[in-house]
PDB file of N, CA and C in Angstrom:
ATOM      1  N   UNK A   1      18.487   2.549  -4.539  1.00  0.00           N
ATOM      2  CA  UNK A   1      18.047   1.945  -5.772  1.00  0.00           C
ATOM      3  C   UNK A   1      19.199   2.008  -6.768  1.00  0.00           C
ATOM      4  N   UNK A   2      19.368   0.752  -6.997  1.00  0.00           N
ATOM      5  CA  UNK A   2      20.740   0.906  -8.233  1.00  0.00           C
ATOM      6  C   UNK A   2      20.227   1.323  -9.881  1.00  0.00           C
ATOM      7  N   UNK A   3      21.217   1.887 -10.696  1.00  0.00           N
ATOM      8  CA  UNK A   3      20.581   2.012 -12.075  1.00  0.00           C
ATOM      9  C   UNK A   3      20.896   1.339 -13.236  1.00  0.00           C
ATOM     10  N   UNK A   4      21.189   0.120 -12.400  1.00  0.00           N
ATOM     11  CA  UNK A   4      21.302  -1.528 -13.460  1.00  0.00           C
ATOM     12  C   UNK A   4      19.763  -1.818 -14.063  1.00  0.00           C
ATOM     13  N   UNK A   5      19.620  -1.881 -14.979  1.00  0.00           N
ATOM     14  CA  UNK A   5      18.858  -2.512 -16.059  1.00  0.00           C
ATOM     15  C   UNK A   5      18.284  -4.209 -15.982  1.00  0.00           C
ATOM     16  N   UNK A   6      17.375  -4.528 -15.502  1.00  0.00           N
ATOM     17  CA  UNK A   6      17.125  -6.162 -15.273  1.00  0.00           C
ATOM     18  C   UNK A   6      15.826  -6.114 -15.792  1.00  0.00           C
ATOM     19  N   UNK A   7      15.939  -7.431 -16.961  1.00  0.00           N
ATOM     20  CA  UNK A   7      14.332  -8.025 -16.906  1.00  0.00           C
ATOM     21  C   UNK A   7      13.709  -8.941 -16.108  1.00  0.00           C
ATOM     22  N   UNK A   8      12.032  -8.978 -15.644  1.00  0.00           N
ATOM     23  CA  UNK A   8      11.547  -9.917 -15.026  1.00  0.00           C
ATOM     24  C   UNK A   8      11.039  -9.977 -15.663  1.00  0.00           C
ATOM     25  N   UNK A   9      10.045 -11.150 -15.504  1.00  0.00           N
ATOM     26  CA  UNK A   9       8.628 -11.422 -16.132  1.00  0.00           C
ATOM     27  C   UNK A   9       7.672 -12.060 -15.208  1.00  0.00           C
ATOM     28  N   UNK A  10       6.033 -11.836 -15.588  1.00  0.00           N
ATOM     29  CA  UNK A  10       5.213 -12.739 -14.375  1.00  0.00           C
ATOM     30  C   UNK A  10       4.268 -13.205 -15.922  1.00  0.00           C
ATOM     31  N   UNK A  11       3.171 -13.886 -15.179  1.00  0.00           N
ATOM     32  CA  UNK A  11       2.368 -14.152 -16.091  1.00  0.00           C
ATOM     33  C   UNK A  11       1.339 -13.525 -15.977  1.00  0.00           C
ATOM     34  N   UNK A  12       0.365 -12.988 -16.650  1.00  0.00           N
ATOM     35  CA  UNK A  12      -0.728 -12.576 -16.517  1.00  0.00           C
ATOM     36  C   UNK A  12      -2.381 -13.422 -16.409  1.00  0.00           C
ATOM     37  N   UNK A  13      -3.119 -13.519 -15.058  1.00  0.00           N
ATOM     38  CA  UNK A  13      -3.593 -15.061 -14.613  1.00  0.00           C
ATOM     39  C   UNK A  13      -4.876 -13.887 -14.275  1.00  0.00           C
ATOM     40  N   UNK A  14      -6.153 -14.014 -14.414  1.00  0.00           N
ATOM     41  CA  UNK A  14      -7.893 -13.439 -14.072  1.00  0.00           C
ATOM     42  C   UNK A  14      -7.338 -12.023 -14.267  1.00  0.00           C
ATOM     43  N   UNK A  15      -6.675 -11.598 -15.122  1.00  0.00           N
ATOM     44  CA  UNK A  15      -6.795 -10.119 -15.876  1.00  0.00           C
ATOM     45  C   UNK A  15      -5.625  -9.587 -14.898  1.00  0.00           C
ATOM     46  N   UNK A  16      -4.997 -10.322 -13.616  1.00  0.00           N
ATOM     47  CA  UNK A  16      -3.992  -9.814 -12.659  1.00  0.00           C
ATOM     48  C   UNK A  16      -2.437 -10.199 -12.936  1.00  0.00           C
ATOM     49  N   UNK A  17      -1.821  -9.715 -12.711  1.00  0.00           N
ATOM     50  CA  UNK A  17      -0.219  -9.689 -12.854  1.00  0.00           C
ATOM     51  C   UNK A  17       0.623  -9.447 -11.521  1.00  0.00           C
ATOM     52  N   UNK A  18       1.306 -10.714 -11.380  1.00  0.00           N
ATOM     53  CA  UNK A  18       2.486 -10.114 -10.258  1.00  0.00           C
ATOM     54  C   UNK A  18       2.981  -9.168 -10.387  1.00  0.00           C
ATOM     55  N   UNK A  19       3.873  -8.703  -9.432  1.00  0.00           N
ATOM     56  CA  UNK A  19       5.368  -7.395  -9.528  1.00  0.00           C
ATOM     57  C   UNK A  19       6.319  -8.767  -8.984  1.00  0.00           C
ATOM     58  N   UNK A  20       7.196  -8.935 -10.305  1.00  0.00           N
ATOM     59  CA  UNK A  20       8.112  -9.958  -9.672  1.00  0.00           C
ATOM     60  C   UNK A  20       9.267  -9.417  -8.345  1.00  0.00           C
ATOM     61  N   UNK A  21       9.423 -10.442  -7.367  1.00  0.00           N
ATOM     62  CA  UNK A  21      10.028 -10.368  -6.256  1.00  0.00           C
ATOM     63  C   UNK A  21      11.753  -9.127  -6.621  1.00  0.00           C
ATOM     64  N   UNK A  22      12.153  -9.564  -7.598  1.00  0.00           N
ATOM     65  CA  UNK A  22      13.336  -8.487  -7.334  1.00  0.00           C
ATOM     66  C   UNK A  22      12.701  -7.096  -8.019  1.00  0.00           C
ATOM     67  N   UNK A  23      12.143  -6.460  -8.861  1.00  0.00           N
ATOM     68  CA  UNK A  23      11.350  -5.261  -8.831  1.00  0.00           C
ATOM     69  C   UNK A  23      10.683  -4.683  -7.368  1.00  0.00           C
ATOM     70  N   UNK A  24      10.201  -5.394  -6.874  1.00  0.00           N
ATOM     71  CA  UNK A  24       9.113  -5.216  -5.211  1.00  0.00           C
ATOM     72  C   UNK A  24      10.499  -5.124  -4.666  1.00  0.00           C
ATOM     73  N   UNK A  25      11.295  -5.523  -4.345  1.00  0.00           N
ATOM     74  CA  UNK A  25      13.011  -5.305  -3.958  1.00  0.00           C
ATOM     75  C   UNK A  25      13.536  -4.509  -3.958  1.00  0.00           C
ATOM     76  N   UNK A  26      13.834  -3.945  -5.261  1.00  0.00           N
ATOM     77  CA  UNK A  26      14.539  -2.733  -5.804  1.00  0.00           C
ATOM     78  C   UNK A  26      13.941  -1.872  -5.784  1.00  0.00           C
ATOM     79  N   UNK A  27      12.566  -1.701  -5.933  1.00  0.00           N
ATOM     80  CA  UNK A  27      11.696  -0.802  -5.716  1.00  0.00           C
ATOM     81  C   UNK A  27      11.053  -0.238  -4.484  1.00  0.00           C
ATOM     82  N   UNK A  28      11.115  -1.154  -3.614  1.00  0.00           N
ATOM     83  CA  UNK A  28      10.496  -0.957  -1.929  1.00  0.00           C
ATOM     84  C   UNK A  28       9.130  -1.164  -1.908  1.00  0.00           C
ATOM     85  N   UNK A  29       8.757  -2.114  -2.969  1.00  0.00           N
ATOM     86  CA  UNK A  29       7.169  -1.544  -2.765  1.00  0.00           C
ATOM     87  C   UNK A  29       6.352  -2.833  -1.451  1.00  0.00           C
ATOM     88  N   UNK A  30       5.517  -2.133  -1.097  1.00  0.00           N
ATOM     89  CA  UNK A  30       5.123  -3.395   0.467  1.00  0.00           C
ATOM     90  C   UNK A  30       3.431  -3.094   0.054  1.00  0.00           C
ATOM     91  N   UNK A  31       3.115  -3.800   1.144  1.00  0.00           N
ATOM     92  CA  UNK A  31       1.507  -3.984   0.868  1.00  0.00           C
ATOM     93  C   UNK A  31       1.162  -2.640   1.216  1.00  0.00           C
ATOM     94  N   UNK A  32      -0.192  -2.076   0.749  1.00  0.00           N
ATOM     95  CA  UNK A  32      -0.630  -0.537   0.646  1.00  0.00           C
ATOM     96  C   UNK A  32      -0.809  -0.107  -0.172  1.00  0.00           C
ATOM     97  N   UNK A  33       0.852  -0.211  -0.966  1.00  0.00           N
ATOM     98  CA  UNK A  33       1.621   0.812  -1.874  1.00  0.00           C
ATOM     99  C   UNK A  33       0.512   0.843  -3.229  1.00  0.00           C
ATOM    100  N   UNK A  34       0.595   2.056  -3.712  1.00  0.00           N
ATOM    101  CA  UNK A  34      -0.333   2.242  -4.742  1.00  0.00           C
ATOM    102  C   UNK A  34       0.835   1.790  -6.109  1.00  0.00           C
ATOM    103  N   UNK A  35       0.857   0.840  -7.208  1.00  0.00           N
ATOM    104  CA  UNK A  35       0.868   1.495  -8.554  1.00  0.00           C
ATOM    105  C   UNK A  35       0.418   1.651  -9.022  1.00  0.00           C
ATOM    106  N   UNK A  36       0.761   2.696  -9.402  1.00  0.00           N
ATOM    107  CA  UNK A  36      -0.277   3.715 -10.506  1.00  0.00           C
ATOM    108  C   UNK A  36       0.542   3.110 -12.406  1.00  0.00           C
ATOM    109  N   UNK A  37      -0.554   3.020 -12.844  1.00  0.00           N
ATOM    110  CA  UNK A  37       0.434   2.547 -14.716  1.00  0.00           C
ATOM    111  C   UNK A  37       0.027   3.362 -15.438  1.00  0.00           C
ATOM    112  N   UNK A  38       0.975   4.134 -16.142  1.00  0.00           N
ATOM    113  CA  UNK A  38       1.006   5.120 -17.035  1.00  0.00           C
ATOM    114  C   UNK A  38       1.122   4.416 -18.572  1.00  0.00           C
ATOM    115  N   UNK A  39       0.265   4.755 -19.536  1.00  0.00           N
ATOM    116  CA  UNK A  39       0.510   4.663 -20.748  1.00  0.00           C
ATOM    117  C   UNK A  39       0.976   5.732 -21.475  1.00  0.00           C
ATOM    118  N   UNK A  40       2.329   5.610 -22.030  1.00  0.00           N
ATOM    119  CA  UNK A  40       2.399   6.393 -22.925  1.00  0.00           C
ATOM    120  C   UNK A  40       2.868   6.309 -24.637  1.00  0.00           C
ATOM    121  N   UNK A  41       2.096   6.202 -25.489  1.00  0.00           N
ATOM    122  CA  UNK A  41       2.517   6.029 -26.901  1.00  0.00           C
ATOM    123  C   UNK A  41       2.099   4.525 -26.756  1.00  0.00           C
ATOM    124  N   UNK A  42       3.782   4.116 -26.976  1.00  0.00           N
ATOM    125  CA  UNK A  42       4.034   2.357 -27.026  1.00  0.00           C
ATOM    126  C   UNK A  42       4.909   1.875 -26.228  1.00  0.00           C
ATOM    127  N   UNK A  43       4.481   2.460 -24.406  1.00  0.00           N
ATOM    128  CA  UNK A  43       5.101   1.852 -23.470  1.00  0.00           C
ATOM    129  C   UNK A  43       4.338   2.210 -22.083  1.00  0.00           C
ATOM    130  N   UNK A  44       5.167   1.308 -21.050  1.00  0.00           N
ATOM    131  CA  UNK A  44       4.220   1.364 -20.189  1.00  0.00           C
ATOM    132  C   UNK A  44       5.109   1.398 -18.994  1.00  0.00           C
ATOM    133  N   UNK A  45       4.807   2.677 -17.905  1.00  0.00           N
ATOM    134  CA  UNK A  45       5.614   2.608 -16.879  1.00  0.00           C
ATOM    135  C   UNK A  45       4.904   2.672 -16.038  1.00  0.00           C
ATOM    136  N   UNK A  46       5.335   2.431 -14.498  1.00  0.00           N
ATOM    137  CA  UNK A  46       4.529   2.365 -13.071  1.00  0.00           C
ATOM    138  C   UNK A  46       4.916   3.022 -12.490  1.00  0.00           C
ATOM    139  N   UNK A  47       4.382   3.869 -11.563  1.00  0.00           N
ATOM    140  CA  UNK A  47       4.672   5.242 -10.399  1.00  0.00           C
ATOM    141  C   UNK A  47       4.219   4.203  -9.137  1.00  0.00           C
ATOM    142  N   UNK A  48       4.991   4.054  -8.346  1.00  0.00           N
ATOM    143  CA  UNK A  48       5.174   3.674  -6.876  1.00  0.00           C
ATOM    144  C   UNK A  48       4.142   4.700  -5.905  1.00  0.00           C
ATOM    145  N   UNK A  49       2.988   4.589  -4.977  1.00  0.00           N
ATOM    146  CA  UNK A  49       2.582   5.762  -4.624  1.00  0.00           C
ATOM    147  C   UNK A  49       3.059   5.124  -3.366  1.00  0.00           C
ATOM    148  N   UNK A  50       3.351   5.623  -1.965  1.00  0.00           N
ATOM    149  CA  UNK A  50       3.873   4.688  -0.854  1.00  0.00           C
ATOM    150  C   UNK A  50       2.780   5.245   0.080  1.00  0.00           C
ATOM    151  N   UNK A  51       2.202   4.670   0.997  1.00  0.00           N
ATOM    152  CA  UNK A  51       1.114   5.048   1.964  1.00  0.00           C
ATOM    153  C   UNK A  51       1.474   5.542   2.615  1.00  0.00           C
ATOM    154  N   UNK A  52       1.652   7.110   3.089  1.00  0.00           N
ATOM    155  CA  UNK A  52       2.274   7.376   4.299  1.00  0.00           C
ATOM    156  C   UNK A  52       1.488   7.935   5.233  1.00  0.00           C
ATOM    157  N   UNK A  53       0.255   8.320   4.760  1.00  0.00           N
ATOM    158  CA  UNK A  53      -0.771   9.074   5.656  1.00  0.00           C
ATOM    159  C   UNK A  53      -2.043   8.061   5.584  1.00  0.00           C
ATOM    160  N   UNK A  54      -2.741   8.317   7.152  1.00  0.00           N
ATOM    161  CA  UNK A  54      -3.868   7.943   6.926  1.00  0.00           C
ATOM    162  C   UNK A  54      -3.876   6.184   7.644  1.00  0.00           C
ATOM    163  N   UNK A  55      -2.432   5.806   7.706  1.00  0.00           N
ATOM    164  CA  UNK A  55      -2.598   4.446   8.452  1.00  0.00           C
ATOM    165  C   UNK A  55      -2.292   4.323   9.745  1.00  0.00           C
ATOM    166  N   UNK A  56      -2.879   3.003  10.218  1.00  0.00           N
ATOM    167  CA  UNK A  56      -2.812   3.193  12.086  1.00  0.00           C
ATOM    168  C   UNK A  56      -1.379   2.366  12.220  1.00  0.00           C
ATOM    169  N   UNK A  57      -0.170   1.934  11.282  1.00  0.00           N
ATOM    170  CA  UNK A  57       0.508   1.183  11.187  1.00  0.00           C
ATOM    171  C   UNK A  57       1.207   1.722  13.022  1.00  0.00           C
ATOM    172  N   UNK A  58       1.428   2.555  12.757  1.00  0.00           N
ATOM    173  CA  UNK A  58       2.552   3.535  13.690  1.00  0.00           C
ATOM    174  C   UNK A  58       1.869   4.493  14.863  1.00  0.00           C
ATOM    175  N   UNK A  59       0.045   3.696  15.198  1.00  0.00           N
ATOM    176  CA  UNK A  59      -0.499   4.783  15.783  1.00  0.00           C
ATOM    177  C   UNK A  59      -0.228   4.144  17.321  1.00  0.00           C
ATOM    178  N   UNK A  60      -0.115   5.262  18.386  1.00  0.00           N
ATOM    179  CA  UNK A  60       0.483   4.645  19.626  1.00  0.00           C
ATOM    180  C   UNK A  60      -0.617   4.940  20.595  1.00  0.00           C
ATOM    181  N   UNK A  61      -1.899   5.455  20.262  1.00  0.00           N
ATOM    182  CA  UNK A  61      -2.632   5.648  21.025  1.00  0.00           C
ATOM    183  C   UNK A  61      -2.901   7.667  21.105  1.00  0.00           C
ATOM    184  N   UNK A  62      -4.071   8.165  21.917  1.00  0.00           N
ATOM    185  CA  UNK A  62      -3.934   9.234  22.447  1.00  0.00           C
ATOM    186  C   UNK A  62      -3.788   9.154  23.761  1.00  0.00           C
ATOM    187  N   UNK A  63      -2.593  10.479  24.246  1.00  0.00           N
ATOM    188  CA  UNK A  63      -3.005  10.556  25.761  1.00  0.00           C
ATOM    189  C   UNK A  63      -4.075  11.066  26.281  1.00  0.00           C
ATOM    190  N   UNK A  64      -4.097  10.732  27.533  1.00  0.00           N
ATOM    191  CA  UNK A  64      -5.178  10.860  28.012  1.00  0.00           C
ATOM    192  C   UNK A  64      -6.022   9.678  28.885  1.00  0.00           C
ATOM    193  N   UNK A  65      -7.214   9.916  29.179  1.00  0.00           N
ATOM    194  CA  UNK A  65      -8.319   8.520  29.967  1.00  0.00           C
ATOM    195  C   UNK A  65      -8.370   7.423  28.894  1.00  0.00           C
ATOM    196  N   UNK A  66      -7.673   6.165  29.682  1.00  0.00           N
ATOM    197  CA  UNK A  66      -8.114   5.345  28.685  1.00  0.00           C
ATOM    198  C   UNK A  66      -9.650   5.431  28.769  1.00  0.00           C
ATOM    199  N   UNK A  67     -10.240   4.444  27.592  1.00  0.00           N
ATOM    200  CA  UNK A  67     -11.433   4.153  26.860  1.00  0.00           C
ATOM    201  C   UNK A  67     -11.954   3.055  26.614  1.00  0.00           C
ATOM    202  N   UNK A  68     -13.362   3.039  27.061  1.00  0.00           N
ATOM    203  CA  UNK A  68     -13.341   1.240  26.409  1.00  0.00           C
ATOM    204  C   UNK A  68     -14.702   1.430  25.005  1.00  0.00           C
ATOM    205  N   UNK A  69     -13.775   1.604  24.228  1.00  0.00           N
ATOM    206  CA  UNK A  69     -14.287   1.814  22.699  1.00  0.00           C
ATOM    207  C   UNK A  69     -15.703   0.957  22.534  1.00  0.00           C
ATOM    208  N   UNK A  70     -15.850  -0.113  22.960  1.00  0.00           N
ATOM    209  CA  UNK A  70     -16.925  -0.728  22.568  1.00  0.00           C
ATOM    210  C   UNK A  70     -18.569  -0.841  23.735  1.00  0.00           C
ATOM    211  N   UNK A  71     -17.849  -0.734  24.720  1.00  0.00           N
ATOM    212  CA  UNK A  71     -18.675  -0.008  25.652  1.00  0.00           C
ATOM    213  C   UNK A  71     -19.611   1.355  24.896  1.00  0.00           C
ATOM    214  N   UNK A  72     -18.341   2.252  24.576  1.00  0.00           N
ATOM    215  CA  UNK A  72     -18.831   3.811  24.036  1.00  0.00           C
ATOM    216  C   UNK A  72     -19.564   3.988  22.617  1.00  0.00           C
ATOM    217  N   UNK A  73     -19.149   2.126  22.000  1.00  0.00           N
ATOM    218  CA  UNK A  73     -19.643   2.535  20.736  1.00  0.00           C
ATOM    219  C   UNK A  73     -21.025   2.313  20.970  1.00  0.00           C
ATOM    220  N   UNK A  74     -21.131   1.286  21.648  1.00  0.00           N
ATOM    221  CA  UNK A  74     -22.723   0.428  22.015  1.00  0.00           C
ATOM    222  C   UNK A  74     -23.679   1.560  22.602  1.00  0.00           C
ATOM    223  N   UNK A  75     -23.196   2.776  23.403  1.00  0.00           N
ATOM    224  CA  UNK A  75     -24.267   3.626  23.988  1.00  0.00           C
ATOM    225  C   UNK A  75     -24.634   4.758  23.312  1.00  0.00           C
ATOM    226  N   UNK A  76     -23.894   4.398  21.814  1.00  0.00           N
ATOM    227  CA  UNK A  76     -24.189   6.164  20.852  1.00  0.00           C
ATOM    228  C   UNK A  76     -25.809   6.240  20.885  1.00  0.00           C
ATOM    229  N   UNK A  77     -26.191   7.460  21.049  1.00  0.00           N
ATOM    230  CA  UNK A  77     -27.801   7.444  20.900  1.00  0.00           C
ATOM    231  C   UNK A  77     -28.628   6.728  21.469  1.00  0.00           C
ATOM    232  N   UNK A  78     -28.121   6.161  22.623  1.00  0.00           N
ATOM    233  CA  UNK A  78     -29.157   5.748  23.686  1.00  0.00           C
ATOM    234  C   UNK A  78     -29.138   6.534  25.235  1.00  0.00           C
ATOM    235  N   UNK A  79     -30.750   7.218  25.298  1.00  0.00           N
ATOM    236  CA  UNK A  79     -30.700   7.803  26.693  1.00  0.00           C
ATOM    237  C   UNK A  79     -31.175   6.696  27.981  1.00  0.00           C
TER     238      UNK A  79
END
């Protein structure tokens, strides 16, 4: 991340606002990513939260017997 100074601007359209393309750039932010907006006084900054837990982005499976998930889901609670 460089510590050059740039303005963007978006418009604000049904109460929503872009993150213009070179901020999402410089910033890394991708779909997931939380911002969080801080008010403070008479300004306004954003905390980047990045998803790192909790997604199947990177899941490779367990070892073990395969499974046929929908088979197993269909027989929960039936004798």
């Amino acid at each position: 991340m460089s510590s050059e100074t740039f303005v963007s601007e978006s418009r604000v359209s049904g109460n929503q606002a872009s993150i213009p393309a070179p901020i999402r750039r410089e910033l890394d932010i991708d779909d997931g990513d939380l911002v969080r907006w801080i008010h403070e006084e008479d300004t306004v900054r954003i905390e980047v939260v990045r998803e790192t837990e909790g997604t199947f982005a990177d899941f490779e499976g367990y070892e073990g017997e395969p499974t046929d998930a929908p088979a197993e889901r269909d027989g929960w609670g039936i004798e």
